[in-house]
PDB file of N, CA and C in Angstrom:
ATOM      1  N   UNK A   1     142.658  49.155 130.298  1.00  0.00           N
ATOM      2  CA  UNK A   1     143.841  48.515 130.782  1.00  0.00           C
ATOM      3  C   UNK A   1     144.835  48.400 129.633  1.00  0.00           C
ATOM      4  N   UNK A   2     146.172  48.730 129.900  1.00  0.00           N
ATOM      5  CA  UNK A   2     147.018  48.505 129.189  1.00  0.00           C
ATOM      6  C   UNK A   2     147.659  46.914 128.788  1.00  0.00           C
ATOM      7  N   UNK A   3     147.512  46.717 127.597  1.00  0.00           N
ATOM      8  CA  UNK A   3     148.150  45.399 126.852  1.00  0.00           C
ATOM      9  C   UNK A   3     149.464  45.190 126.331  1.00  0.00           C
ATOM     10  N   UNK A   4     150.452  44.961 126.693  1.00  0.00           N
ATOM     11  CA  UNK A   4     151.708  44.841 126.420  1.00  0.00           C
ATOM     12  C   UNK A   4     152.547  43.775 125.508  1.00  0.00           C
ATOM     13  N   UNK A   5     152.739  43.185 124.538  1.00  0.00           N
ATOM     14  CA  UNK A   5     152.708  42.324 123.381  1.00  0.00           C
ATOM     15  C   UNK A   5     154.116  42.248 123.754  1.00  0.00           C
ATOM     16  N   UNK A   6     155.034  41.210 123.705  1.00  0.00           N
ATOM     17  CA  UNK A   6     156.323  41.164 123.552  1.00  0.00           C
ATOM     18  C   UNK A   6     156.862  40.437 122.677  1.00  0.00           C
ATOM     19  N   UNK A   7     157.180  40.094 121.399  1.00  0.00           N
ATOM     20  CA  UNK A   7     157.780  39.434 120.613  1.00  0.00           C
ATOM     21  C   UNK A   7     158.988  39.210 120.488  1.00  0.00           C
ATOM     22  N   UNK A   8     159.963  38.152 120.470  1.00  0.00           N
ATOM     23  CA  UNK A   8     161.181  37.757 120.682  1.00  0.00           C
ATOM     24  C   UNK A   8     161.593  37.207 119.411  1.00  0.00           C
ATOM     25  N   UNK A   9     162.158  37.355 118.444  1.00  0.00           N
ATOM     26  CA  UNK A   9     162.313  36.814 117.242  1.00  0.00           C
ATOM     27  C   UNK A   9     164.387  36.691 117.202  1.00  0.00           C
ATOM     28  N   UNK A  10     164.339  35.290 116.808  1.00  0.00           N
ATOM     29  CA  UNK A  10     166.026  34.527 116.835  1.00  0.00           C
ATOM     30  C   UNK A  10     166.311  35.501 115.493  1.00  0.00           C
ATOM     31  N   UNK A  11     165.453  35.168 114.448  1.00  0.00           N
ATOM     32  CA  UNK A  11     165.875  35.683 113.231  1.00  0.00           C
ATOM     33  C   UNK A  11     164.656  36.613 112.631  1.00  0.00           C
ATOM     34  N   UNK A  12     164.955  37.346 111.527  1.00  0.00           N
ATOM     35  CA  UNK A  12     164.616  38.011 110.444  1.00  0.00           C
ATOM     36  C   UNK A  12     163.348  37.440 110.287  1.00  0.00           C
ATOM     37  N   UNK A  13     161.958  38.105 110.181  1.00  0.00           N
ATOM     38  CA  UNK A  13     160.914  37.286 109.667  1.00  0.00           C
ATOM     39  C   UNK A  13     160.536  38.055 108.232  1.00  0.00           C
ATOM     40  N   UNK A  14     160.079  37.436 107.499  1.00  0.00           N
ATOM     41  CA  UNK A  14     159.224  38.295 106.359  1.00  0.00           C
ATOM     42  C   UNK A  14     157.779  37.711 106.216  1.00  0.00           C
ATOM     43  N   UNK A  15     156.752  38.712 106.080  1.00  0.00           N
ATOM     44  CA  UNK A  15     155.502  38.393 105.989  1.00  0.00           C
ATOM     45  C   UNK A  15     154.650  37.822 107.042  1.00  0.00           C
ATOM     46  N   UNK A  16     154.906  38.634 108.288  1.00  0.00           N
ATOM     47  CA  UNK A  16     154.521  38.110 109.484  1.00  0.00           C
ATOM     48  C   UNK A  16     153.199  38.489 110.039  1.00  0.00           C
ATOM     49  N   UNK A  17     152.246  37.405 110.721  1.00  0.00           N
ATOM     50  CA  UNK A  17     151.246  37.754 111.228  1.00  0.00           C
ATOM     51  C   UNK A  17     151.423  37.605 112.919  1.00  0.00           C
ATOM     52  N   UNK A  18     150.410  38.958 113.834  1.00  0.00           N
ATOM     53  CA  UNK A  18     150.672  38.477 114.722  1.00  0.00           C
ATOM     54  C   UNK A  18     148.956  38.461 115.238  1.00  0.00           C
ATOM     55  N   UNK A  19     148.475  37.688 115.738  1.00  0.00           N
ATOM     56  CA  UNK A  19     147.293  37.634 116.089  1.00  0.00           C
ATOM     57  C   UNK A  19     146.976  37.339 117.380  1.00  0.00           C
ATOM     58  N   UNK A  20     146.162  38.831 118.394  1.00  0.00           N
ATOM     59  CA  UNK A  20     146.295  37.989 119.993  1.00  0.00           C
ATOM     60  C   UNK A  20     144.787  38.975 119.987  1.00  0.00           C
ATOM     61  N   UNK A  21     144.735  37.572 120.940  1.00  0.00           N
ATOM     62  CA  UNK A  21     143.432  37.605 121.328  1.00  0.00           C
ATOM     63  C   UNK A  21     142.578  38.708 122.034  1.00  0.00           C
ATOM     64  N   UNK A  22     141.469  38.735 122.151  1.00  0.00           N
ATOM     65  CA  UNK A  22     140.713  39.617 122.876  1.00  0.00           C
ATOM     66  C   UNK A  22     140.560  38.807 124.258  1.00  0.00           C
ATOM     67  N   UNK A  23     140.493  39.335 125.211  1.00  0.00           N
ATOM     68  CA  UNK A  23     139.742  38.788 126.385  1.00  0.00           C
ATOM     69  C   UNK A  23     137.909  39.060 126.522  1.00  0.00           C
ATOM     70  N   UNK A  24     137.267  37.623 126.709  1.00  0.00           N
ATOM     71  CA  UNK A  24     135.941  38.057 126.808  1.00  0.00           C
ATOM     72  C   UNK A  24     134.873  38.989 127.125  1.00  0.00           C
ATOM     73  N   UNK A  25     136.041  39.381 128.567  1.00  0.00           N
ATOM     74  CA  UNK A  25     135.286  40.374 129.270  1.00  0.00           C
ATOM     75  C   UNK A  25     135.429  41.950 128.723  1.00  0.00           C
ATOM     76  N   UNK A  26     135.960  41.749 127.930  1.00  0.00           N
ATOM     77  CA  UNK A  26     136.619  43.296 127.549  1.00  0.00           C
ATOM     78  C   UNK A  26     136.147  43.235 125.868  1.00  0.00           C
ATOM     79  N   UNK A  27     136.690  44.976 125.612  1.00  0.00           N
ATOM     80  CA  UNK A  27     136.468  45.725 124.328  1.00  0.00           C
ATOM     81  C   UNK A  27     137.582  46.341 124.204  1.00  0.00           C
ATOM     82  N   UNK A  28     138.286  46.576 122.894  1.00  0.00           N
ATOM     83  CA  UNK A  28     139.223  47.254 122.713  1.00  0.00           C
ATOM     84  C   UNK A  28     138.774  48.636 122.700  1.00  0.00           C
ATOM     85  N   UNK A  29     139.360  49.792 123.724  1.00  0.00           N
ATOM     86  CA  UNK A  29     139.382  50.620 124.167  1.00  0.00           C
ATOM     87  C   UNK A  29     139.533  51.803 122.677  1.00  0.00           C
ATOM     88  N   UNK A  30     140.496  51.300 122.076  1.00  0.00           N
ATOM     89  CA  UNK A  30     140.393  52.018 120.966  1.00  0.00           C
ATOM     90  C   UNK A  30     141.376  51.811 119.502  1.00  0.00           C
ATOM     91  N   UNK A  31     141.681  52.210 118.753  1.00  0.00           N
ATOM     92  CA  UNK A  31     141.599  51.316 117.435  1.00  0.00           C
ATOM     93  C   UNK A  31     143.380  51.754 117.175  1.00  0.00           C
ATOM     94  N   UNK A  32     143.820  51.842 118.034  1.00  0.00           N
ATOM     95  CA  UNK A  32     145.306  52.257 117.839  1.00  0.00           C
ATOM     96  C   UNK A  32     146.453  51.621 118.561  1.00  0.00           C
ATOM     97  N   UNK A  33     147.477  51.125 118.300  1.00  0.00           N
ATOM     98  CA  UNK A  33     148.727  50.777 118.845  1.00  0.00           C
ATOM     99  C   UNK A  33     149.988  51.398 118.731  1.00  0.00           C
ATOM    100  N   UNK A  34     150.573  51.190 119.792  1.00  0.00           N
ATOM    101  CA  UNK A  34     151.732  52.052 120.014  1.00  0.00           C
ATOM    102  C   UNK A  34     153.202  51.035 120.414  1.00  0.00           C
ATOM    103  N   UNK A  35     153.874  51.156 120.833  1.00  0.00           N
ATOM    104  CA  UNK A  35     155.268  50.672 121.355  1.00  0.00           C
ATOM    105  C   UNK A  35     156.076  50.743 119.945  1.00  0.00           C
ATOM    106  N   UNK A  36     157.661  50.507 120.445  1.00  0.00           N
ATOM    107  CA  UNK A  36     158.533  50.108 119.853  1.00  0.00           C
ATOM    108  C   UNK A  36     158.453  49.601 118.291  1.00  0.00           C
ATOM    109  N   UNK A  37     157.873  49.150 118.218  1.00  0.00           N
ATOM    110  CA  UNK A  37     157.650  48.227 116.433  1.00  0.00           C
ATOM    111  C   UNK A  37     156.354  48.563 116.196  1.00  0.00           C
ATOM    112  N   UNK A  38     155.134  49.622 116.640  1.00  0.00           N
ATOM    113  CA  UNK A  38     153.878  49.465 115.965  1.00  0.00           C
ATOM    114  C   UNK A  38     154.532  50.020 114.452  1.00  0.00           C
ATOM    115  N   UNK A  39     155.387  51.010 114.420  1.00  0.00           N
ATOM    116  CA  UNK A  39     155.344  52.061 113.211  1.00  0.00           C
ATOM    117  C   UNK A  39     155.817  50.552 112.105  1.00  0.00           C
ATOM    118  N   UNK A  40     155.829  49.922 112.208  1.00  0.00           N
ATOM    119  CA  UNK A  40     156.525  48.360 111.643  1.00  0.00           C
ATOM    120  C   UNK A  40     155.295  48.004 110.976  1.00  0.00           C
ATOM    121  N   UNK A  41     153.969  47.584 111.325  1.00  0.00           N
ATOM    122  CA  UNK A  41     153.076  47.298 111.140  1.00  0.00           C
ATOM    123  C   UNK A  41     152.476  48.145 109.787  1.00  0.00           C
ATOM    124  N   UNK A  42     151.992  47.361 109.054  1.00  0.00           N
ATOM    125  CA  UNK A  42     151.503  47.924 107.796  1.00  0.00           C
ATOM    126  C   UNK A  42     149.991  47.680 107.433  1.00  0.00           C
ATOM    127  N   UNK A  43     149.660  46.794 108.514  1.00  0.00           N
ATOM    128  CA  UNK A  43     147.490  46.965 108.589  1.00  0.00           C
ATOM    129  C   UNK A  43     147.968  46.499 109.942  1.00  0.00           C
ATOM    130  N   UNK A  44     146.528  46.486 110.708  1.00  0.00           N
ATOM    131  CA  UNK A  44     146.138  46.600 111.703  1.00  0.00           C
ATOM    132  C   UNK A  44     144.622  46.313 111.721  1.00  0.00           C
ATOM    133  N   UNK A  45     143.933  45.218 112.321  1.00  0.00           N
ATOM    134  CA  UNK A  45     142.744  44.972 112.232  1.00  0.00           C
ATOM    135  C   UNK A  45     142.069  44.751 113.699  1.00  0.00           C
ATOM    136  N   UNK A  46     141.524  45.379 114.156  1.00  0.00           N
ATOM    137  CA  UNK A  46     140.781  45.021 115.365  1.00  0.00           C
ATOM    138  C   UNK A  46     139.638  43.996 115.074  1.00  0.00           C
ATOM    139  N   UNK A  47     139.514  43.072 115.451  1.00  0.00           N
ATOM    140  CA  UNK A  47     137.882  42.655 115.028  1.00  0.00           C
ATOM    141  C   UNK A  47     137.796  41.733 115.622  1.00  0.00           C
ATOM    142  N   UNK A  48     136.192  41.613 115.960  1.00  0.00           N
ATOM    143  CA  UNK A  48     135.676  40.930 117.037  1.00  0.00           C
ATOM    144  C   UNK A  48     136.677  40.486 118.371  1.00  0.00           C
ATOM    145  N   UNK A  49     136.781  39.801 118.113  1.00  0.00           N
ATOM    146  CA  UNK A  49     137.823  38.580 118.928  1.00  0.00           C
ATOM    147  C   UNK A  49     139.319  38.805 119.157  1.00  0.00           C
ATOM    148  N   UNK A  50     139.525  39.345 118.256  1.00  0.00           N
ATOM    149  CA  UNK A  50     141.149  39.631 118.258  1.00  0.00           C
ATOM    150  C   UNK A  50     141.700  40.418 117.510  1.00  0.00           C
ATOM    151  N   UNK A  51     142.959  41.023 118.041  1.00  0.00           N
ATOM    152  CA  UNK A  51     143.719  41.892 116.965  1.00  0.00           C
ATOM    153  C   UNK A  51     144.754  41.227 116.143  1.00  0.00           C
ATOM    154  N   UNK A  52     144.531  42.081 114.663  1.00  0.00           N
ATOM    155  CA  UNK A  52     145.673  41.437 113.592  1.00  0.00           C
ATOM    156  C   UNK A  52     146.454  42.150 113.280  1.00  0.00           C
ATOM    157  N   UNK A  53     147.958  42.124 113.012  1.00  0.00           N
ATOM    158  CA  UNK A  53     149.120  42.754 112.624  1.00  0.00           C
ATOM    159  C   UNK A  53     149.944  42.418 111.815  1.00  0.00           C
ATOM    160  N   UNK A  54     149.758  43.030 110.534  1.00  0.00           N
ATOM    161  CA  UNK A  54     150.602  42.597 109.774  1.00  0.00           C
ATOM    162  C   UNK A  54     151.896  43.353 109.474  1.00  0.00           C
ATOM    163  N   UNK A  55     153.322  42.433 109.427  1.00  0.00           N
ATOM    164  CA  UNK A  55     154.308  43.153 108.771  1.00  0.00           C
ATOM    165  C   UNK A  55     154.851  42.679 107.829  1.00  0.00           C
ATOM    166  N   UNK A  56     155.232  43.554 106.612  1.00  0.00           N
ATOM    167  CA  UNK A  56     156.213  43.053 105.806  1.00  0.00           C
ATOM    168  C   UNK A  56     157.660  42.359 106.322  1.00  0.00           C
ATOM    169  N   UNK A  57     158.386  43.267 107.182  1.00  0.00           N
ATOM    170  CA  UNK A  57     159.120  42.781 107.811  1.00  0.00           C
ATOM    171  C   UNK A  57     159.261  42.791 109.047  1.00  0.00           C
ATOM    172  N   UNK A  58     160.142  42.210 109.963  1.00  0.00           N
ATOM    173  CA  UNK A  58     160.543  42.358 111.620  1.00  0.00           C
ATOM    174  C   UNK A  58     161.816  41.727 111.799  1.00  0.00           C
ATOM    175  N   UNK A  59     163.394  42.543 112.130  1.00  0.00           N
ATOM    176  CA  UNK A  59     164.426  42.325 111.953  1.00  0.00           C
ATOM    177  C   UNK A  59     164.447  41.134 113.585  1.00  0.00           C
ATOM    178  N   UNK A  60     165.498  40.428 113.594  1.00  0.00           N
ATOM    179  CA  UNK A  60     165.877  39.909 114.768  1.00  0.00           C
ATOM    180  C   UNK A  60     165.760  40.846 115.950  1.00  0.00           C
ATOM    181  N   UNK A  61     165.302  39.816 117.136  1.00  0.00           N
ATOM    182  CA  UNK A  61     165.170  40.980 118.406  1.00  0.00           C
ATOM    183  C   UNK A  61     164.096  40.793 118.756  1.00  0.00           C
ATOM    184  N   UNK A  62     163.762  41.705 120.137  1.00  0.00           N
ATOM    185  CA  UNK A  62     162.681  42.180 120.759  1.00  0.00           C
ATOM    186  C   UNK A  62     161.770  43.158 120.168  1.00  0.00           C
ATOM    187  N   UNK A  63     160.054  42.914 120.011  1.00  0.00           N
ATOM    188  CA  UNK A  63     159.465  44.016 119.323  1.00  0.00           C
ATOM    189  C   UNK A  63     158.669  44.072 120.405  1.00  0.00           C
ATOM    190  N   UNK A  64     158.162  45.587 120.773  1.00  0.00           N
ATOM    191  CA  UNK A  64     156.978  45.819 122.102  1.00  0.00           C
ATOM    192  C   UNK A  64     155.468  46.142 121.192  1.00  0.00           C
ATOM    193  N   UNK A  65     153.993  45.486 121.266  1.00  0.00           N
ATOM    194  CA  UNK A  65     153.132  46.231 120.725  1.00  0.00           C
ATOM    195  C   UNK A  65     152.442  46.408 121.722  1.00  0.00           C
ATOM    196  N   UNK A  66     151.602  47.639 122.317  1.00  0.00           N
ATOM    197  CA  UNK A  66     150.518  48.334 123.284  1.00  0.00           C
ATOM    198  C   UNK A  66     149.561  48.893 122.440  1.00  0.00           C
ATOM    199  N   UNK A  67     148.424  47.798 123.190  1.00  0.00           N
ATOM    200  CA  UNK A  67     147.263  48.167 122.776  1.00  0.00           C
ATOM    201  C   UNK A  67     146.506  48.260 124.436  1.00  0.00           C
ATOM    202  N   UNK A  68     145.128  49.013 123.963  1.00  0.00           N
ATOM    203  CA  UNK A  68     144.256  49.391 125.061  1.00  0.00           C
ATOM    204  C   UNK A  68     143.291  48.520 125.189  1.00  0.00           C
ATOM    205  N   UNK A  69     142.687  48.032 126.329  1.00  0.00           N
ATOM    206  CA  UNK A  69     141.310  47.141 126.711  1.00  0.00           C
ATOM    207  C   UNK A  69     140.158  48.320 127.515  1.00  0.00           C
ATOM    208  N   UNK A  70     138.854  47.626 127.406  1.00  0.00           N
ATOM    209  CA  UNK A  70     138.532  48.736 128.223  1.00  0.00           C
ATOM    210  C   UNK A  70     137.530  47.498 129.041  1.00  0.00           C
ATOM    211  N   UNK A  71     137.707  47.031 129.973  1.00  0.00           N
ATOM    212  CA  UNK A  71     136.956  46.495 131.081  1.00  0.00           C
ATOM    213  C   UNK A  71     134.945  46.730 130.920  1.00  0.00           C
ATOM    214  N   UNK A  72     134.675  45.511 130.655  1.00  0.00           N
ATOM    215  CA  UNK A  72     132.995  45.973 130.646  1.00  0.00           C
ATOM    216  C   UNK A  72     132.232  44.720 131.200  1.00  0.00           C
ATOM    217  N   UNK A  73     132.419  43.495 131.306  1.00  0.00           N
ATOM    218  CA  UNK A  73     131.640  42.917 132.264  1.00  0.00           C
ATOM    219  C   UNK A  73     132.673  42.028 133.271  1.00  0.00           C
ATOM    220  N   UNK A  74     132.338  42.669 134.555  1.00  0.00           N
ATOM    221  CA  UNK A  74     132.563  41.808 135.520  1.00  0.00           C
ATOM    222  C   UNK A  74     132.557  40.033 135.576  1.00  0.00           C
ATOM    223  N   UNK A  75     133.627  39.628 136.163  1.00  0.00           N
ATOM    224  CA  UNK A  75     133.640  37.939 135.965  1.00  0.00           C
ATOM    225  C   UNK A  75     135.030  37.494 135.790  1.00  0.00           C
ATOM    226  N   UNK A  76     135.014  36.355 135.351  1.00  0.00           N
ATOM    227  CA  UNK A  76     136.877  35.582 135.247  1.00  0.00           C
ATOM    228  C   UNK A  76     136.324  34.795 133.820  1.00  0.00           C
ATOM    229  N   UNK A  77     137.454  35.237 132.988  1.00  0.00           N
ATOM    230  CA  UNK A  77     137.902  34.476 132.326  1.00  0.00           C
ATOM    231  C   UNK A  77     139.154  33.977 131.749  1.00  0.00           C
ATOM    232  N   UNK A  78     139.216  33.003 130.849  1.00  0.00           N
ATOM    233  CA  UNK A  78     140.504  32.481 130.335  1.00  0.00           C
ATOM    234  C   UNK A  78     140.781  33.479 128.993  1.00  0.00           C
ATOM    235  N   UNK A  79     141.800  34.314 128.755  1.00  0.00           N
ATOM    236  CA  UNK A  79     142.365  34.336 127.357  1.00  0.00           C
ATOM    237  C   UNK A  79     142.580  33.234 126.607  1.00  0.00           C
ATOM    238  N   UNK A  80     142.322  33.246 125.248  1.00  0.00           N
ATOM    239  CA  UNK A  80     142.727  32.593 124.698  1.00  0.00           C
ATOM    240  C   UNK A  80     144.674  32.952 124.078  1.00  0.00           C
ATOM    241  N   UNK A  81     145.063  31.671 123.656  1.00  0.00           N
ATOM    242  CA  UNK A  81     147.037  31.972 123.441  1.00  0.00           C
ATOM    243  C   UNK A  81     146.627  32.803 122.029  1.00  0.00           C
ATOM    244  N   UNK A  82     147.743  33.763 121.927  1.00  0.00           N
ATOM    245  CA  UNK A  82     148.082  34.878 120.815  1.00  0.00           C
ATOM    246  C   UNK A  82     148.921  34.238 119.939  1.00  0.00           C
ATOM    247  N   UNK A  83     148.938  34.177 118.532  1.00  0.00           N
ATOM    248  CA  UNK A  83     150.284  33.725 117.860  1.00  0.00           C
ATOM    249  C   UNK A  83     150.928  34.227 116.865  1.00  0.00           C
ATOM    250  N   UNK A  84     151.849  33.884 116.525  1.00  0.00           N
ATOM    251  CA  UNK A  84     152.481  35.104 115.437  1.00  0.00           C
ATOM    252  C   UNK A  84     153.316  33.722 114.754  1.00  0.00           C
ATOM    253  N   UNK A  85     152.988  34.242 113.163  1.00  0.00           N
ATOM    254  CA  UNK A  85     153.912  33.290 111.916  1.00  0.00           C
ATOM    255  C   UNK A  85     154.116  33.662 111.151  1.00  0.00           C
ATOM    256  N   UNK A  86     154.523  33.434 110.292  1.00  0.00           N
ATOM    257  CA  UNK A  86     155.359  34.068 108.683  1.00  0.00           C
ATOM    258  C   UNK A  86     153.674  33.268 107.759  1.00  0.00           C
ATOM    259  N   UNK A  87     153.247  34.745 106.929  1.00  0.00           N
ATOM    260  CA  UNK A  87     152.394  33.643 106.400  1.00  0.00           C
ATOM    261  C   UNK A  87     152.450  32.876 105.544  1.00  0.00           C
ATOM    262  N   UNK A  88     153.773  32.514 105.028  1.00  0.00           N
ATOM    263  CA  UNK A  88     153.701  31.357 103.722  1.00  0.00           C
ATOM    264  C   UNK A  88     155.247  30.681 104.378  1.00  0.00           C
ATOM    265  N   UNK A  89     155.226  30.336 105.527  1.00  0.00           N
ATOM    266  CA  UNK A  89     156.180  29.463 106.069  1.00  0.00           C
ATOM    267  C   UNK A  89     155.138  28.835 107.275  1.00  0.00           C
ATOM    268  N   UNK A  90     154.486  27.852 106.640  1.00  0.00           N
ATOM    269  CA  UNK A  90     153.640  26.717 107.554  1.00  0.00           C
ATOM    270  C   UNK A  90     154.964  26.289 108.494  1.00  0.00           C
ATOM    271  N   UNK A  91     156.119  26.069 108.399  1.00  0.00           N
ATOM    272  CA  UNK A  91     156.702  24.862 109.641  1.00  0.00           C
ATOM    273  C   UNK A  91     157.330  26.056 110.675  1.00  0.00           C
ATOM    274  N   UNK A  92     157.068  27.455 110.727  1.00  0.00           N
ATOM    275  CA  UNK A  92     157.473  28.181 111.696  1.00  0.00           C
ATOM    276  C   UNK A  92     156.341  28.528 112.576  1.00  0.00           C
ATOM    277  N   UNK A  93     156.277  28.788 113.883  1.00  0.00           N
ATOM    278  CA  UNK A  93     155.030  29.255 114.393  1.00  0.00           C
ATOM    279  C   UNK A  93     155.333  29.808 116.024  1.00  0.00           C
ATOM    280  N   UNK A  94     155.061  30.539 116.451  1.00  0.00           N
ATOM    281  CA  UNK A  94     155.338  30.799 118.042  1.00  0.00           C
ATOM    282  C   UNK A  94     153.888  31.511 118.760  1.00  0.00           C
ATOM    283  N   UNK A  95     153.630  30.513 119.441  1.00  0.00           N
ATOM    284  CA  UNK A  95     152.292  31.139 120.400  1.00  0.00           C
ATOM    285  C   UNK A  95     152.485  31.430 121.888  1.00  0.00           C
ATOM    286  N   UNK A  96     151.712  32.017 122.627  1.00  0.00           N
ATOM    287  CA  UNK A  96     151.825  32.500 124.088  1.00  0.00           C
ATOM    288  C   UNK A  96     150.778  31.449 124.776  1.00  0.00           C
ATOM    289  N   UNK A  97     150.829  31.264 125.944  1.00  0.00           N
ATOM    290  CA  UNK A  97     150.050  30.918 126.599  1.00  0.00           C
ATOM    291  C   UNK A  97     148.607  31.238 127.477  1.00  0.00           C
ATOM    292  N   UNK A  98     147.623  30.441 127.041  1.00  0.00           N
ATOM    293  CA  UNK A  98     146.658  30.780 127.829  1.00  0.00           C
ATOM    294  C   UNK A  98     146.603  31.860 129.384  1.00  0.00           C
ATOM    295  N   UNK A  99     145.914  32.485 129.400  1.00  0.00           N
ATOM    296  CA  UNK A  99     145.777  33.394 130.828  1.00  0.00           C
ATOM    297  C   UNK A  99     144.777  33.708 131.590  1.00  0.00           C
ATOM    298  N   UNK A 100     144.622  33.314 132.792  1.00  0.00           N
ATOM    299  CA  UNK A 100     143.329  33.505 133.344  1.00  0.00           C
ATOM    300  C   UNK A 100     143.258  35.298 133.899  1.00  0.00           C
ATOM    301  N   UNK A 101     141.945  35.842 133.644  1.00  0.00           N
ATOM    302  CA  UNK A 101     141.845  37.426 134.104  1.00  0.00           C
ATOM    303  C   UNK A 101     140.312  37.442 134.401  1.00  0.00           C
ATOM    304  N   UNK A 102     140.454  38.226 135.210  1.00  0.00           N
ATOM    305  CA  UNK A 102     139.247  38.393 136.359  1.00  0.00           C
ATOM    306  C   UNK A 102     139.172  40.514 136.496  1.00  0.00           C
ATOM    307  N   UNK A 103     137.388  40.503 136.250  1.00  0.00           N
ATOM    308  CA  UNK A 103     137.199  42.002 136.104  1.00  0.00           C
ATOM    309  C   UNK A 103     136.466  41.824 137.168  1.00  0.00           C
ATOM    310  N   UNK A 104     136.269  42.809 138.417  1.00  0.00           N
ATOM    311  CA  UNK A 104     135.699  42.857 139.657  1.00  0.00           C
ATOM    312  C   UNK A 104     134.812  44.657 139.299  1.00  0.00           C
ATOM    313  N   UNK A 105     133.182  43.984 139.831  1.00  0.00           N
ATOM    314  CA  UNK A 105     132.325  45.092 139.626  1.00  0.00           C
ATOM    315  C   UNK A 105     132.829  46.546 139.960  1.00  0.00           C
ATOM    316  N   UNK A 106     132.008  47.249 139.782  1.00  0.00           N
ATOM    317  CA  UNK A 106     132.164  48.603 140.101  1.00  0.00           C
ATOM    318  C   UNK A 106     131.760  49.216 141.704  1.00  0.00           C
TER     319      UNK A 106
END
């Protein structure tokens, strides 16, 4: 399943993390991202639980990141919220909201 990331930024960030979650039921399909701002990204960490993205920079604006899931046990669960911050600016922070998703057997 396709994952669609949307980031909305008022201003200029430097040294930004964006970190979103895995859903329980799922595996990342595969170790690559694409949209609008991946080429932005300067590591990229899949692991366990969630994906990490780091940029040096991200100008004002809309950034798109697509990543892949790949569906493996049937059931409902809650996502956990994704968040993205500057990492040496503690008083900035923007997170997404929780999401409920449900995988139906084969």
């Amino acid at each position: 399943m396709r994952v669609r990331l949307r980031l909305d930024l008022l201003d200029a960030e430097q040294y930004l993390l964006i970190e979103e979650r895995r859903a329980s039921l799922c595996e990342f399909a595969d170790d690559r991202i694409s949209g609008s701002s991946a080429r932005w990204a300067v590591r990229q960490e899949f692991r366990d639980d969630r994906l990490c993205l780091f940029f040096t920079s991200l100008s004002a604006g809309t950034h798109e990141i697509v990543y892949y899931l790949r569906a493996e046990t049937p059931g409902l669960c809650t996502v956990l919220p994704g968040c993205a911050y500057p990492m040496y600016n503690a008083n900035t922070r923007g997170e997404t909201a929780a999401t409920k998703m449900g995988v139906s057997g084969p």
